[in-house]
PDB file of N, CA and C in Angstrom:
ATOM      1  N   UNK A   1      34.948   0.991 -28.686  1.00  0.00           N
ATOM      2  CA  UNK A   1      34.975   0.003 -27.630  1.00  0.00           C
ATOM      3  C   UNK A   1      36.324   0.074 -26.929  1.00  0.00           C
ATOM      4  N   UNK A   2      36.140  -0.038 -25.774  1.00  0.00           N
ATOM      5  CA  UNK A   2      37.531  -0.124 -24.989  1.00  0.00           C
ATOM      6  C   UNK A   2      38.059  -1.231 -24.500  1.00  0.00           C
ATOM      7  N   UNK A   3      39.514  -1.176 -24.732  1.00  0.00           N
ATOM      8  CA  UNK A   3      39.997  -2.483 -24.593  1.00  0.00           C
ATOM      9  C   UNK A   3      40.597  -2.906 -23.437  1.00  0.00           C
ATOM     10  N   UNK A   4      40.113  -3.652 -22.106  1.00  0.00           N
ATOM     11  CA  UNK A   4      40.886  -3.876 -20.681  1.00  0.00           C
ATOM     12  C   UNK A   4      41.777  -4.555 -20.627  1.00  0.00           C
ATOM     13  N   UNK A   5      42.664  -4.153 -19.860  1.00  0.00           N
ATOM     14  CA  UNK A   5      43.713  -4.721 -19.036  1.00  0.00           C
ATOM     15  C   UNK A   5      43.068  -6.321 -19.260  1.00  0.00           C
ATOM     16  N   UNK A   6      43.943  -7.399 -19.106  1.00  0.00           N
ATOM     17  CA  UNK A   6      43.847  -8.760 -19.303  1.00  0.00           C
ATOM     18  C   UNK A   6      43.491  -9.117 -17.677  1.00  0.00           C
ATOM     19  N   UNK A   7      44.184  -8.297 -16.708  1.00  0.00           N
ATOM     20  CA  UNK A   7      44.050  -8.739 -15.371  1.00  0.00           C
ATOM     21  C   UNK A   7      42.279  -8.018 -14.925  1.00  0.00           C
ATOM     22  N   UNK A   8      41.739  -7.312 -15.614  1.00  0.00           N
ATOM     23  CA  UNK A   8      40.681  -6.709 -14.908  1.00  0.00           C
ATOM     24  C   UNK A   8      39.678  -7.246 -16.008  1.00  0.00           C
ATOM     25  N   UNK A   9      39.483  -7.969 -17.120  1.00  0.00           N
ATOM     26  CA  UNK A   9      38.947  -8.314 -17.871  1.00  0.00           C
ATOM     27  C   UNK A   9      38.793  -9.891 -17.279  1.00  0.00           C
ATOM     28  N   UNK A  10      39.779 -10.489 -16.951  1.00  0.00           N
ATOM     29  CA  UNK A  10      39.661 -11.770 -16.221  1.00  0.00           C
ATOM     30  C   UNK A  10      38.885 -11.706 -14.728  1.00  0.00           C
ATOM     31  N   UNK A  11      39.423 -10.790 -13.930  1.00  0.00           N
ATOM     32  CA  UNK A  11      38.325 -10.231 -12.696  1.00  0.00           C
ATOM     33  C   UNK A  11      37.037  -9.935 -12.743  1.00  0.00           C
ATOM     34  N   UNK A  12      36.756  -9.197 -13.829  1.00  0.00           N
ATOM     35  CA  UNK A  12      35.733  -8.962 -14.175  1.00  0.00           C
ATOM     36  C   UNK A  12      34.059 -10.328 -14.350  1.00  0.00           C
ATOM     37  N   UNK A  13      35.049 -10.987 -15.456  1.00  0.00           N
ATOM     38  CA  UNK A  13      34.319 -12.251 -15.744  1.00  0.00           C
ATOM     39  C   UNK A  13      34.213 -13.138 -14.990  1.00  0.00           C
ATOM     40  N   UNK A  14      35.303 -12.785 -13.958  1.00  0.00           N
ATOM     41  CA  UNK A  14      35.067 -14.189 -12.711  1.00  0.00           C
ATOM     42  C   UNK A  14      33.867 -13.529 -12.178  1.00  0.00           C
ATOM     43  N   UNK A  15      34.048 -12.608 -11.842  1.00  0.00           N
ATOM     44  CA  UNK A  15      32.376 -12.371 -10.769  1.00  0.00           C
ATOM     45  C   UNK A  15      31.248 -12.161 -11.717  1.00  0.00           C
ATOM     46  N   UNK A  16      31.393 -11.711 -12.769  1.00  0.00           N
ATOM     47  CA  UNK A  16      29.772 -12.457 -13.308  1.00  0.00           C
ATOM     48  C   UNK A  16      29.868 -13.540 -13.836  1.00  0.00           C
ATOM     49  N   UNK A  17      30.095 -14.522 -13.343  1.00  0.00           N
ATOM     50  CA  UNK A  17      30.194 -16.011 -13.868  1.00  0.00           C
ATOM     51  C   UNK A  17      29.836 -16.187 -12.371  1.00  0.00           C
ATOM     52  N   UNK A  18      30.671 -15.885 -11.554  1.00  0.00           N
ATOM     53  CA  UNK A  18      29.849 -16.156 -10.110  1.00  0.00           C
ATOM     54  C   UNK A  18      28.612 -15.616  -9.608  1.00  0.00           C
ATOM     55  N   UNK A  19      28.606 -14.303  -9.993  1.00  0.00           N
ATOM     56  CA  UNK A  19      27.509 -14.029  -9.782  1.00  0.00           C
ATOM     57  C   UNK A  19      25.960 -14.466 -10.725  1.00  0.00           C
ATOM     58  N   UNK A  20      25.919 -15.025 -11.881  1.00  0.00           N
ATOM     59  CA  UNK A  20      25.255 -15.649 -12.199  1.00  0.00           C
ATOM     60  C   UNK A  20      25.085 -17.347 -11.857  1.00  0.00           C
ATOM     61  N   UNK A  21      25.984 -17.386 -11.500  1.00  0.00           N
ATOM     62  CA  UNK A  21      26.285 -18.694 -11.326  1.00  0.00           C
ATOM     63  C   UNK A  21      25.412 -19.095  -9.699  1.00  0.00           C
ATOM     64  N   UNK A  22      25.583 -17.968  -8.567  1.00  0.00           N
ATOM     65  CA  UNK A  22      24.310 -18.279  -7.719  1.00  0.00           C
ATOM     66  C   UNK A  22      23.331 -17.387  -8.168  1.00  0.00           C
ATOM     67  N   UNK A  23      22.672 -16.167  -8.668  1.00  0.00           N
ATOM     68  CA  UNK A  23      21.706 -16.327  -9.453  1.00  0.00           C
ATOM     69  C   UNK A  23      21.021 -17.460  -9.930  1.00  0.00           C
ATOM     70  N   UNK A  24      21.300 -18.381 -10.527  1.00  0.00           N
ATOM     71  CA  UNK A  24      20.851 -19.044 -10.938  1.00  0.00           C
ATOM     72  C   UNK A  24      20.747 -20.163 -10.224  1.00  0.00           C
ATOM     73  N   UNK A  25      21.507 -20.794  -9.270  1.00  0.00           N
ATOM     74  CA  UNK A  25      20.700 -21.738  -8.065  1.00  0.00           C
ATOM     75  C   UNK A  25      19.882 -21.229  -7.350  1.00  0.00           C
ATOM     76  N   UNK A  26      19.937 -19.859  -6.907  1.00  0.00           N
ATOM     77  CA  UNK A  26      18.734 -19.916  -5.978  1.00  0.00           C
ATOM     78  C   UNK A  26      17.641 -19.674  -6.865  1.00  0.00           C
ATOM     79  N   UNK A  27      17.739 -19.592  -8.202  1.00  0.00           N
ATOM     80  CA  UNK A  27      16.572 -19.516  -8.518  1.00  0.00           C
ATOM     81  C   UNK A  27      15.743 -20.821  -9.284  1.00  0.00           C
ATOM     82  N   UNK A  28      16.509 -21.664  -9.407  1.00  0.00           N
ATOM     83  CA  UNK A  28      16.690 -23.396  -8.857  1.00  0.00           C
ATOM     84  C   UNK A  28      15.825 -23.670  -7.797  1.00  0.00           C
ATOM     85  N   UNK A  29      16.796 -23.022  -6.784  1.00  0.00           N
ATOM     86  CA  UNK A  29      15.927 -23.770  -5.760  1.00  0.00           C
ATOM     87  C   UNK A  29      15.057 -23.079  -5.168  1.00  0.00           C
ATOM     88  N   UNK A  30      14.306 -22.126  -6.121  1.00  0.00           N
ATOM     89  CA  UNK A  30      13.113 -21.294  -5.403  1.00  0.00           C
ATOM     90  C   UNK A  30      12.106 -22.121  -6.685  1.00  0.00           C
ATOM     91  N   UNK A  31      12.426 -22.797  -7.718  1.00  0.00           N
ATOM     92  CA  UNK A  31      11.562 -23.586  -8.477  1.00  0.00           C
ATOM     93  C   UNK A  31      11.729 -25.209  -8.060  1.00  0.00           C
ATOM     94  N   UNK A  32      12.190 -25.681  -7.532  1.00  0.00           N
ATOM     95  CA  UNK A  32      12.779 -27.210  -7.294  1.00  0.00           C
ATOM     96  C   UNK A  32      12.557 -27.415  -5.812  1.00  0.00           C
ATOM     97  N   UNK A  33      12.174 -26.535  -4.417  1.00  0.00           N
ATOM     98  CA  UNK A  33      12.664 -26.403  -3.157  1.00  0.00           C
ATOM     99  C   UNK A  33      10.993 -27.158  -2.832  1.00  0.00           C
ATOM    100  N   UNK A  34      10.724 -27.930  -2.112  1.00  0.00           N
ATOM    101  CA  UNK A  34       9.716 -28.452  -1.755  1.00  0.00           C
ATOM    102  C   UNK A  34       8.627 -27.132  -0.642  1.00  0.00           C
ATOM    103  N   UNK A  35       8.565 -26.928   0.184  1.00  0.00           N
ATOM    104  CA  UNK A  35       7.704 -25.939   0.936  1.00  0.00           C
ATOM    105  C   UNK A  35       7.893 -24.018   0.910  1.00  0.00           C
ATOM    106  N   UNK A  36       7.349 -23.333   1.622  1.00  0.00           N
ATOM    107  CA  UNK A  36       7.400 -22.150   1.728  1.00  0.00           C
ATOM    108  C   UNK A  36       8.871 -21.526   2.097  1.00  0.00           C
ATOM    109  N   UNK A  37       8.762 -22.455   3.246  1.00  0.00           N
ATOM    110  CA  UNK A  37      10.403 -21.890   3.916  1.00  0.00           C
ATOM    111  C   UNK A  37      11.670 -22.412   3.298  1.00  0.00           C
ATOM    112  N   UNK A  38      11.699 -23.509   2.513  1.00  0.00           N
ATOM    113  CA  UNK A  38      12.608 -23.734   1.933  1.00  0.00           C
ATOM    114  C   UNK A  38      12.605 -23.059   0.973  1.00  0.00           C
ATOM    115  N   UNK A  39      11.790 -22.378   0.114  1.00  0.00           N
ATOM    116  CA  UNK A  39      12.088 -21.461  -1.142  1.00  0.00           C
ATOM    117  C   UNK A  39      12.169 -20.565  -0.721  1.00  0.00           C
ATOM    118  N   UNK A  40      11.663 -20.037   0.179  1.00  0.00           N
ATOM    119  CA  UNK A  40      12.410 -18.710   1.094  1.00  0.00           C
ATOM    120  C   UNK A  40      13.956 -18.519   0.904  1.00  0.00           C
ATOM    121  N   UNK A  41      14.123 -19.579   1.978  1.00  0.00           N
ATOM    122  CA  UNK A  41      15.647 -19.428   1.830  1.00  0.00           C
ATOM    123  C   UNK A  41      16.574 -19.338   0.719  1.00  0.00           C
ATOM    124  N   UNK A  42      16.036 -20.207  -0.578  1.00  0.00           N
ATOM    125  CA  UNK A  42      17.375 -19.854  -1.331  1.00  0.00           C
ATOM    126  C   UNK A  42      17.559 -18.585  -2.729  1.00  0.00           C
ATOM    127  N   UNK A  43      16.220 -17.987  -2.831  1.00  0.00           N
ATOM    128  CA  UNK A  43      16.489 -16.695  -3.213  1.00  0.00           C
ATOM    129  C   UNK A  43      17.010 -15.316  -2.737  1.00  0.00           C
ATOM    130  N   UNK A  44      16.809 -15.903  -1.178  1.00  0.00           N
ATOM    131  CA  UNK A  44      17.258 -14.408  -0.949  1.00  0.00           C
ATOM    132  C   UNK A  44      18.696 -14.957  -0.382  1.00  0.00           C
ATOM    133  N   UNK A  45      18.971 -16.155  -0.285  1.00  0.00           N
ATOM    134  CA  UNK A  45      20.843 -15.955  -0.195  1.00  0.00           C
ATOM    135  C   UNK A  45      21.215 -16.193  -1.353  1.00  0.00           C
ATOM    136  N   UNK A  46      21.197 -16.823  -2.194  1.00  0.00           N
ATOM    137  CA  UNK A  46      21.777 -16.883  -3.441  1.00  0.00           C
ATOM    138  C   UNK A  46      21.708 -16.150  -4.240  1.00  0.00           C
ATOM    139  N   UNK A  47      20.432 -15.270  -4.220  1.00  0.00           N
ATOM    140  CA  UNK A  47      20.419 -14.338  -5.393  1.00  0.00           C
ATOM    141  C   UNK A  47      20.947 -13.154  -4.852  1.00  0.00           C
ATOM    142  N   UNK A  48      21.177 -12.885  -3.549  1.00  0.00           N
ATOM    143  CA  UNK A  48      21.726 -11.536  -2.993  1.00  0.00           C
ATOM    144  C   UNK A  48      23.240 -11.608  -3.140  1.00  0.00           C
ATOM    145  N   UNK A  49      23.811 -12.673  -3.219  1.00  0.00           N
ATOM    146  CA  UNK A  49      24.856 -13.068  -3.570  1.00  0.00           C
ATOM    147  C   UNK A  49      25.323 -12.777  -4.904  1.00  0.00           C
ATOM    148  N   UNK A  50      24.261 -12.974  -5.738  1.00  0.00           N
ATOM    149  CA  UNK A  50      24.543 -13.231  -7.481  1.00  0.00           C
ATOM    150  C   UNK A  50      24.321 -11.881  -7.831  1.00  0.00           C
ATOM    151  N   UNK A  51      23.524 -11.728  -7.192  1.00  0.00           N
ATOM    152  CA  UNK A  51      23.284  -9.573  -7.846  1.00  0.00           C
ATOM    153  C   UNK A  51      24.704  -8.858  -7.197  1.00  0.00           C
ATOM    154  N   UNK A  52      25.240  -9.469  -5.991  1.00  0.00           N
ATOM    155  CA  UNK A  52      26.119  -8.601  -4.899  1.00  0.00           C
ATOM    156  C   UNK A  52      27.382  -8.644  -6.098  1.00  0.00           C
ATOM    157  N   UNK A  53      27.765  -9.920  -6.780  1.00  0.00           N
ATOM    158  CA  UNK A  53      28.780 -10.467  -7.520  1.00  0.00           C
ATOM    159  C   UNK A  53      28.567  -9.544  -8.649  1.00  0.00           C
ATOM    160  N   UNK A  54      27.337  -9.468  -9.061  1.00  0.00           N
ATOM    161  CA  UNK A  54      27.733  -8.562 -10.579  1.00  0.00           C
ATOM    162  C   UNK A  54      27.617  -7.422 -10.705  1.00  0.00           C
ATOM    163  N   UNK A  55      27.101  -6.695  -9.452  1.00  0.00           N
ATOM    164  CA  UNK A  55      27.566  -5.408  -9.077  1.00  0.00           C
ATOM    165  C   UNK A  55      29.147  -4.897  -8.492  1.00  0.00           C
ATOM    166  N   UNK A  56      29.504  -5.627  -8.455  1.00  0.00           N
ATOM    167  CA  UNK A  56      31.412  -5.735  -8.279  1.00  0.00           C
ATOM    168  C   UNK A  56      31.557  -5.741  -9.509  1.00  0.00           C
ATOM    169  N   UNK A  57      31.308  -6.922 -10.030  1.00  0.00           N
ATOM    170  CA  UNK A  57      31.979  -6.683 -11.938  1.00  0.00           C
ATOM    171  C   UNK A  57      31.620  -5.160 -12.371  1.00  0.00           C
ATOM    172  N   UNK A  58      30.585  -4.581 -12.308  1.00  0.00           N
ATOM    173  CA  UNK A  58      30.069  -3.650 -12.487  1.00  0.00           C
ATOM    174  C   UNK A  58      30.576  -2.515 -12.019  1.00  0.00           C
ATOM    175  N   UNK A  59      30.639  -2.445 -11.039  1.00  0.00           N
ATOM    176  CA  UNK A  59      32.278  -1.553 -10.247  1.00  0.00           C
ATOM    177  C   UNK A  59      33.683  -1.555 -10.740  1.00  0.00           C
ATOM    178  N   UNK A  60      34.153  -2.768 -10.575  1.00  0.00           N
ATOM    179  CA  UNK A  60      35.175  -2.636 -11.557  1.00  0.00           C
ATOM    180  C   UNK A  60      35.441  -2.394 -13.217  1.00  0.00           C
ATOM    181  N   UNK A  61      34.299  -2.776 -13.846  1.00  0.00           N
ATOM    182  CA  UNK A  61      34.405  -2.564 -15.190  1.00  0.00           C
ATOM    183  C   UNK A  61      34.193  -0.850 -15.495  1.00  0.00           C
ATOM    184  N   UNK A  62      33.443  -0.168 -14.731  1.00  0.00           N
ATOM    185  CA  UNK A  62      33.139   1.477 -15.134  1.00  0.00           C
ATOM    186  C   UNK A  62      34.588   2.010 -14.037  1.00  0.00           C
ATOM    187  N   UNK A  63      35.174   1.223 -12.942  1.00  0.00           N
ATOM    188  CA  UNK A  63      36.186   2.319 -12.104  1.00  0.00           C
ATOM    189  C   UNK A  63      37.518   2.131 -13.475  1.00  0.00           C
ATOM    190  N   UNK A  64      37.478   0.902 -13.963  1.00  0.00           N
ATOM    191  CA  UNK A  64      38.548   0.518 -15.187  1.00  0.00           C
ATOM    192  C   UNK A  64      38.477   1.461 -16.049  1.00  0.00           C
ATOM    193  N   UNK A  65      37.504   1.445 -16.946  1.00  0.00           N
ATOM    194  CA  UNK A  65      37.090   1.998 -18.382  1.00  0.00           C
ATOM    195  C   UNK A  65      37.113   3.709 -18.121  1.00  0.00           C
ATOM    196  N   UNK A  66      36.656   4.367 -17.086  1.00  0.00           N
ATOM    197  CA  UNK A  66      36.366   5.915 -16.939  1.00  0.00           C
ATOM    198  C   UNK A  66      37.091   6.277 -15.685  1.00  0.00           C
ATOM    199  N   UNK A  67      36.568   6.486 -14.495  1.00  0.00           N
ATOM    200  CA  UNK A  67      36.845   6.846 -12.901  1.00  0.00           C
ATOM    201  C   UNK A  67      36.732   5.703 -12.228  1.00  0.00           C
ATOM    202  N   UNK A  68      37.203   6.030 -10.928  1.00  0.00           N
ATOM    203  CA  UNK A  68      36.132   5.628  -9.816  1.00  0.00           C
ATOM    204  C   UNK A  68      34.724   5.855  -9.787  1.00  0.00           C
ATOM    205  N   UNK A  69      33.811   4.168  -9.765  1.00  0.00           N
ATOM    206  CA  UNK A  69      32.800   4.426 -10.120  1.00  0.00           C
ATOM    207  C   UNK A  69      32.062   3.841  -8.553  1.00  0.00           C
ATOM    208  N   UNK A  70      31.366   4.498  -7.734  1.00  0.00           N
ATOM    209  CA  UNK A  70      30.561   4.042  -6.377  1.00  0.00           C
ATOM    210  C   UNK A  70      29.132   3.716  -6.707  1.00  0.00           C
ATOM    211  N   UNK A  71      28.764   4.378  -7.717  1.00  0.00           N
ATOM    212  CA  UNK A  71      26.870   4.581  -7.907  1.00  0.00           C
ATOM    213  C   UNK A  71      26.185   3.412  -7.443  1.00  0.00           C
ATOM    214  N   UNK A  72      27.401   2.243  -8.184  1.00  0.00           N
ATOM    215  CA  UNK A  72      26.655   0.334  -7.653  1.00  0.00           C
ATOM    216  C   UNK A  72      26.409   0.112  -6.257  1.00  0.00           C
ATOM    217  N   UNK A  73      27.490   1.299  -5.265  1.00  0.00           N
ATOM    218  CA  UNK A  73      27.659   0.356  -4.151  1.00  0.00           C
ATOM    219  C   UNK A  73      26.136   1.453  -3.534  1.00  0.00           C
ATOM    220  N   UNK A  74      25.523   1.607  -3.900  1.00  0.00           N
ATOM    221  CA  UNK A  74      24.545   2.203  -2.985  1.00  0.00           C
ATOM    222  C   UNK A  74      23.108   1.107  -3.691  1.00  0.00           C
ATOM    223  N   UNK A  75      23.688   0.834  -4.604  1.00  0.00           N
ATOM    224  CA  UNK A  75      23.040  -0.221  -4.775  1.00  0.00           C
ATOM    225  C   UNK A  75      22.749  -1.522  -4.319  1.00  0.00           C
ATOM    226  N   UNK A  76      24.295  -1.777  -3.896  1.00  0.00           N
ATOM    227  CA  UNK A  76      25.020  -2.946  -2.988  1.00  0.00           C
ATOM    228  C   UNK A  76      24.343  -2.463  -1.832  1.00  0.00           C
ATOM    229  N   UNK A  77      24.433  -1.158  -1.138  1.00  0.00           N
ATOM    230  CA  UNK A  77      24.028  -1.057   0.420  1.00  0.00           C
ATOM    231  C   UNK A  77      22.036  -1.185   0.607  1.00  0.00           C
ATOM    232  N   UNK A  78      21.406  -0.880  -0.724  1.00  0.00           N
ATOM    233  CA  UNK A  78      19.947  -0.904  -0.578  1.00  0.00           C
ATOM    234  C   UNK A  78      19.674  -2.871  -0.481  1.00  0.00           C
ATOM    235  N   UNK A  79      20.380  -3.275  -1.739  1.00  0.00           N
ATOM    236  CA  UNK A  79      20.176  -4.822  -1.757  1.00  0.00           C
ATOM    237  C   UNK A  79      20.416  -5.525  -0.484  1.00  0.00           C
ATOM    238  N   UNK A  80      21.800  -5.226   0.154  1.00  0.00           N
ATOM    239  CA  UNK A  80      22.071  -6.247   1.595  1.00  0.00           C
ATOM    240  C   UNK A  80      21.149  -5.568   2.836  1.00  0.00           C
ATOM    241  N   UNK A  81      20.569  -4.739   2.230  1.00  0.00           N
ATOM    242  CA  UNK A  81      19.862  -3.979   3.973  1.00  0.00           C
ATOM    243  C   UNK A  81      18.189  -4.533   3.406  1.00  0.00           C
ATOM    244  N   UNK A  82      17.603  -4.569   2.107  1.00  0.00           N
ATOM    245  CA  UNK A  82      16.447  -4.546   2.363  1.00  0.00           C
ATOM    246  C   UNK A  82      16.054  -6.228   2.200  1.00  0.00           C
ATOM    247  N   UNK A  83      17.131  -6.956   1.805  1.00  0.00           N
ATOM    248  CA  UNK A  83      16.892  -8.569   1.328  1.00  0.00           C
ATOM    249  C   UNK A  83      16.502  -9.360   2.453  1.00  0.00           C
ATOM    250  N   UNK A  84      17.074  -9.057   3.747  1.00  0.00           N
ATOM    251  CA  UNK A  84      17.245  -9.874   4.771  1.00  0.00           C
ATOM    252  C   UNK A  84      16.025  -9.220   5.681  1.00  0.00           C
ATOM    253  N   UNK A  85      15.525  -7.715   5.670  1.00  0.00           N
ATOM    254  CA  UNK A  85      14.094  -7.485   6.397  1.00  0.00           C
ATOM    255  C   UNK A  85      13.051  -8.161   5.723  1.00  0.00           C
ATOM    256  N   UNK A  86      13.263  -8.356   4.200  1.00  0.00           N
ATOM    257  CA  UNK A  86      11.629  -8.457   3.724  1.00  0.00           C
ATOM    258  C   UNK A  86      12.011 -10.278   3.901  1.00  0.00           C
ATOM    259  N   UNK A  87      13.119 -10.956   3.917  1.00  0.00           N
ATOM    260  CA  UNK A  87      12.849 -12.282   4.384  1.00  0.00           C
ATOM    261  C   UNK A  87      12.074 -12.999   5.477  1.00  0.00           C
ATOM    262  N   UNK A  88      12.752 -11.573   6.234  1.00  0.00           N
ATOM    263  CA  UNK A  88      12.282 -12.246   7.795  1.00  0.00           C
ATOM    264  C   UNK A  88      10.706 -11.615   7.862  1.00  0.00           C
ATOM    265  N   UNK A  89      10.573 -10.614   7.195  1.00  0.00           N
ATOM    266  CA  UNK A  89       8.739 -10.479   7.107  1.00  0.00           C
ATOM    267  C   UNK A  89       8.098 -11.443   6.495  1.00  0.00           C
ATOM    268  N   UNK A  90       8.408 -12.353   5.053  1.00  0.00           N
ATOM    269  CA  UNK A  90       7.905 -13.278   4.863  1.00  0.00           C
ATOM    270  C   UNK A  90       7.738 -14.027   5.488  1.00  0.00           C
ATOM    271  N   UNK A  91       8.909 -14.435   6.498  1.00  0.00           N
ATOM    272  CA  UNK A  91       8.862 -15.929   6.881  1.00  0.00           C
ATOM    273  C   UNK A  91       7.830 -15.756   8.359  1.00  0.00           C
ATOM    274  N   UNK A  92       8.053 -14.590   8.698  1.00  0.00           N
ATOM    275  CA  UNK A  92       7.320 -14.349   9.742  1.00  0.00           C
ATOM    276  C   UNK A  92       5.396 -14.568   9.785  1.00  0.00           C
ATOM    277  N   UNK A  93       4.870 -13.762   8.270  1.00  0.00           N
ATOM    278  CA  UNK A  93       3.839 -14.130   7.612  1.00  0.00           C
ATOM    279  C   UNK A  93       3.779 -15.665   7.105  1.00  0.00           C
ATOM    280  N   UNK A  94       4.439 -16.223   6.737  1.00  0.00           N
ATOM    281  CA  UNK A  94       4.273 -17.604   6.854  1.00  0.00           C
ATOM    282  C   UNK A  94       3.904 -18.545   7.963  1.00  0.00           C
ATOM    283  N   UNK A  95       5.092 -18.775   8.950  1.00  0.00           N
ATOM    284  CA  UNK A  95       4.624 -18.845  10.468  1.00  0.00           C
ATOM    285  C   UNK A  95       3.154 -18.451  11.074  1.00  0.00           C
ATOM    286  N   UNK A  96       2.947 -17.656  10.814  1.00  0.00           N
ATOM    287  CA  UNK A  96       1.722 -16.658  11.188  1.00  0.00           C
ATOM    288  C   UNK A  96       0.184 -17.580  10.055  1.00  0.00           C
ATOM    289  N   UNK A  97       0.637 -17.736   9.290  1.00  0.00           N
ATOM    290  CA  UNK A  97      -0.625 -18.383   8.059  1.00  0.00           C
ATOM    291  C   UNK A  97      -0.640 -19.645   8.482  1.00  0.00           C
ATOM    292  N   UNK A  98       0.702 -20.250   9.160  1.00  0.00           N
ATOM    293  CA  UNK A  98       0.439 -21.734   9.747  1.00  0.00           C
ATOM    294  C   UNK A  98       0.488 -22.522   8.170  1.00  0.00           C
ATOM    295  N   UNK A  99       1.914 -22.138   7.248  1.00  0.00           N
ATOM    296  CA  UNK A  99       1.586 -22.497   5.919  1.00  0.00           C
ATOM    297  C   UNK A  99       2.090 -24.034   6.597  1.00  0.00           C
ATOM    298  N   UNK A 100       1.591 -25.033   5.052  1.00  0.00           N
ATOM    299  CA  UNK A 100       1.969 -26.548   5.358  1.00  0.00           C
ATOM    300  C   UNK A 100       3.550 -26.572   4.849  1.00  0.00           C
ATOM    301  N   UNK A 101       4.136 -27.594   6.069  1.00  0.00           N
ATOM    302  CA  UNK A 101       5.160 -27.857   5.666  1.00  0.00           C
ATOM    303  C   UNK A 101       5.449 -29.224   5.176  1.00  0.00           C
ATOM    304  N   UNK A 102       6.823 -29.655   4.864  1.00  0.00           N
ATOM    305  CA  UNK A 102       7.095 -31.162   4.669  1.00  0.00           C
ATOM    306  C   UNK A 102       7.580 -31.774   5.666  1.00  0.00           C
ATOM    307  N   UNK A 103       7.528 -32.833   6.126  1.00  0.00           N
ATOM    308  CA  UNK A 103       8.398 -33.592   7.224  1.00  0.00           C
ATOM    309  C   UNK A 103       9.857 -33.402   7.166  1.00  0.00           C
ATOM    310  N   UNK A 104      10.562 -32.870   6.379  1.00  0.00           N
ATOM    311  CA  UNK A 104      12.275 -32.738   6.315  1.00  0.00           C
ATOM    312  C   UNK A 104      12.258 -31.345   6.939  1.00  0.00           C
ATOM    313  N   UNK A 105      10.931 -30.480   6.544  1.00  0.00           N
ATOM    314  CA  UNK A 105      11.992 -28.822   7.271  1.00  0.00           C
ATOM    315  C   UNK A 105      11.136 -28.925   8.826  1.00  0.00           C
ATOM    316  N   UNK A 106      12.238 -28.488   9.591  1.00  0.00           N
ATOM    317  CA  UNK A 106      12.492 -27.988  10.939  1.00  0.00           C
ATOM    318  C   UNK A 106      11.305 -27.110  11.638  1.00  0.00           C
ATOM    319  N   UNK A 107      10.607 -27.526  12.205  1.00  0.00           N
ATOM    320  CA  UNK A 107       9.169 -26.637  12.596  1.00  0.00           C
ATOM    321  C   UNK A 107       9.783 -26.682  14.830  1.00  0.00           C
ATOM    322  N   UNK A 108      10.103 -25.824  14.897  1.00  0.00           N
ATOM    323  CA  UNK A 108      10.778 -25.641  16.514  1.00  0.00           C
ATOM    324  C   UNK A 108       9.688 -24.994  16.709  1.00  0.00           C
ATOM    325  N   UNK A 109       8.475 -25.038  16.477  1.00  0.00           N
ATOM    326  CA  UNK A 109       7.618 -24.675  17.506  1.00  0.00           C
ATOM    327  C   UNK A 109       6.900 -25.903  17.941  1.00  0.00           C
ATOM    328  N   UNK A 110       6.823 -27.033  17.031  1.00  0.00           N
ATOM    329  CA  UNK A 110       6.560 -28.280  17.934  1.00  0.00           C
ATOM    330  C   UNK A 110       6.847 -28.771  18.806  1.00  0.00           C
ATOM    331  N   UNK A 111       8.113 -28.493  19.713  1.00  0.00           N
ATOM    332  CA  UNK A 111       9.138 -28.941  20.741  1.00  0.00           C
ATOM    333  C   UNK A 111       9.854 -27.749  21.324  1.00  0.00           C
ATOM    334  N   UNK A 112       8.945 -26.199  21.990  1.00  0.00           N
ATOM    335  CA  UNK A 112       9.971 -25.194  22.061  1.00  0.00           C
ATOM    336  C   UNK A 112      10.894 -25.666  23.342  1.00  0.00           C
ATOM    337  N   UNK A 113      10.744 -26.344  24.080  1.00  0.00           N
ATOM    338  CA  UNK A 113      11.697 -26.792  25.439  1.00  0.00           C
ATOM    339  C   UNK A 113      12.889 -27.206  24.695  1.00  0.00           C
ATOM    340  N   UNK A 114      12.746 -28.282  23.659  1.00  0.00           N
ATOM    341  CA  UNK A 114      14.146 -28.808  22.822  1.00  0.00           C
ATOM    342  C   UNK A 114      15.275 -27.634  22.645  1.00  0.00           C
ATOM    343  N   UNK A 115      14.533 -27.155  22.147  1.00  0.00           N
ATOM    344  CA  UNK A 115      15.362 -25.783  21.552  1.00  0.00           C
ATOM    345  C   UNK A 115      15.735 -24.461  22.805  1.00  0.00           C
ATOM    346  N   UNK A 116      15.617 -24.752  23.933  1.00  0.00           N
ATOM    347  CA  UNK A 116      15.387 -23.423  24.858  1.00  0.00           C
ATOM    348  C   UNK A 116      16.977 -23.853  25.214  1.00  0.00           C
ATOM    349  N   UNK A 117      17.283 -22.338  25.900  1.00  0.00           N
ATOM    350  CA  UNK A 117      18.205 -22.139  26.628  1.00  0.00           C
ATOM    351  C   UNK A 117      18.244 -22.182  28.147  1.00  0.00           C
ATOM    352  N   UNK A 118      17.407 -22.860  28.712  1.00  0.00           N
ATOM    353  CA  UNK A 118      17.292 -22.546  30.320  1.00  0.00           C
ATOM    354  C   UNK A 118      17.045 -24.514  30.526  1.00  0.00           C
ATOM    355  N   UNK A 119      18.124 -24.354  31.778  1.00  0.00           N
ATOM    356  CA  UNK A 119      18.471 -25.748  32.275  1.00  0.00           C
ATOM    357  C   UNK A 119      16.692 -26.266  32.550  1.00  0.00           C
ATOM    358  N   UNK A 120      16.827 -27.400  32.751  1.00  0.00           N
ATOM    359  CA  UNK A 120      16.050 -28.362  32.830  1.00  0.00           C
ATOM    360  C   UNK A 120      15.853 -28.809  34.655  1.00  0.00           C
TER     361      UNK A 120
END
């Protein structure tokens, strides 16, 4: 077993403590979130967050222990590029199914003039 530096062993644990740490709200609030679009939202920011966090620990713990280690960050570049298309395809298929919502989330297609950009 190898023994780290105190400064990269403390770095280390901060980001998977953070990174579990939203891991685990959005996955909270993808069990606790009242409608479609609200559980939408908080897995794919929180958990892209919490995977993004412990793939850094993960970087730093193999660039520490052996080399420079990159292999994570192509991991990092598949996670932030494909999290945010397949959101907006869900939510788009949602919209589209006309799923039910609750009276607290935001439906701007009831009022699109409210929301427009062109004077009145």
């Amino acid at each position: 077993m190898t023994d780290l530096p105190q400064w990269a062993d403390l770095l280390i644990s901060f980001f998977l403590v953070l990174g579990s740490s939203f891991a685990f709200i959005g996955s909270l609030g993808l069990l606790r979130l009242p409608d479609f679009m609200a559980r939408l939202h908080a897995p794919t920011k929180n958990t892209t967050l919490g995977v993004g966090s412990v793939i850094i620990a993960s970087m730093l713990y193999f660039s520490v222990t052996d080399s420079l280690s990159l292999h994570e960050l192509l991991i990092a570049i598949f996670l932030f590029l494909t999290a945010p298309i397949s959101a907006h395809l869900l939510a788009k298929a949602g919209l589209h199914l006309e799923l039910e919502m609750t009276e607290n989330t935001r439906d701007l297609r009831k009022k699109p003039e409210q929301y427009s950009d062109k004077d009145h």
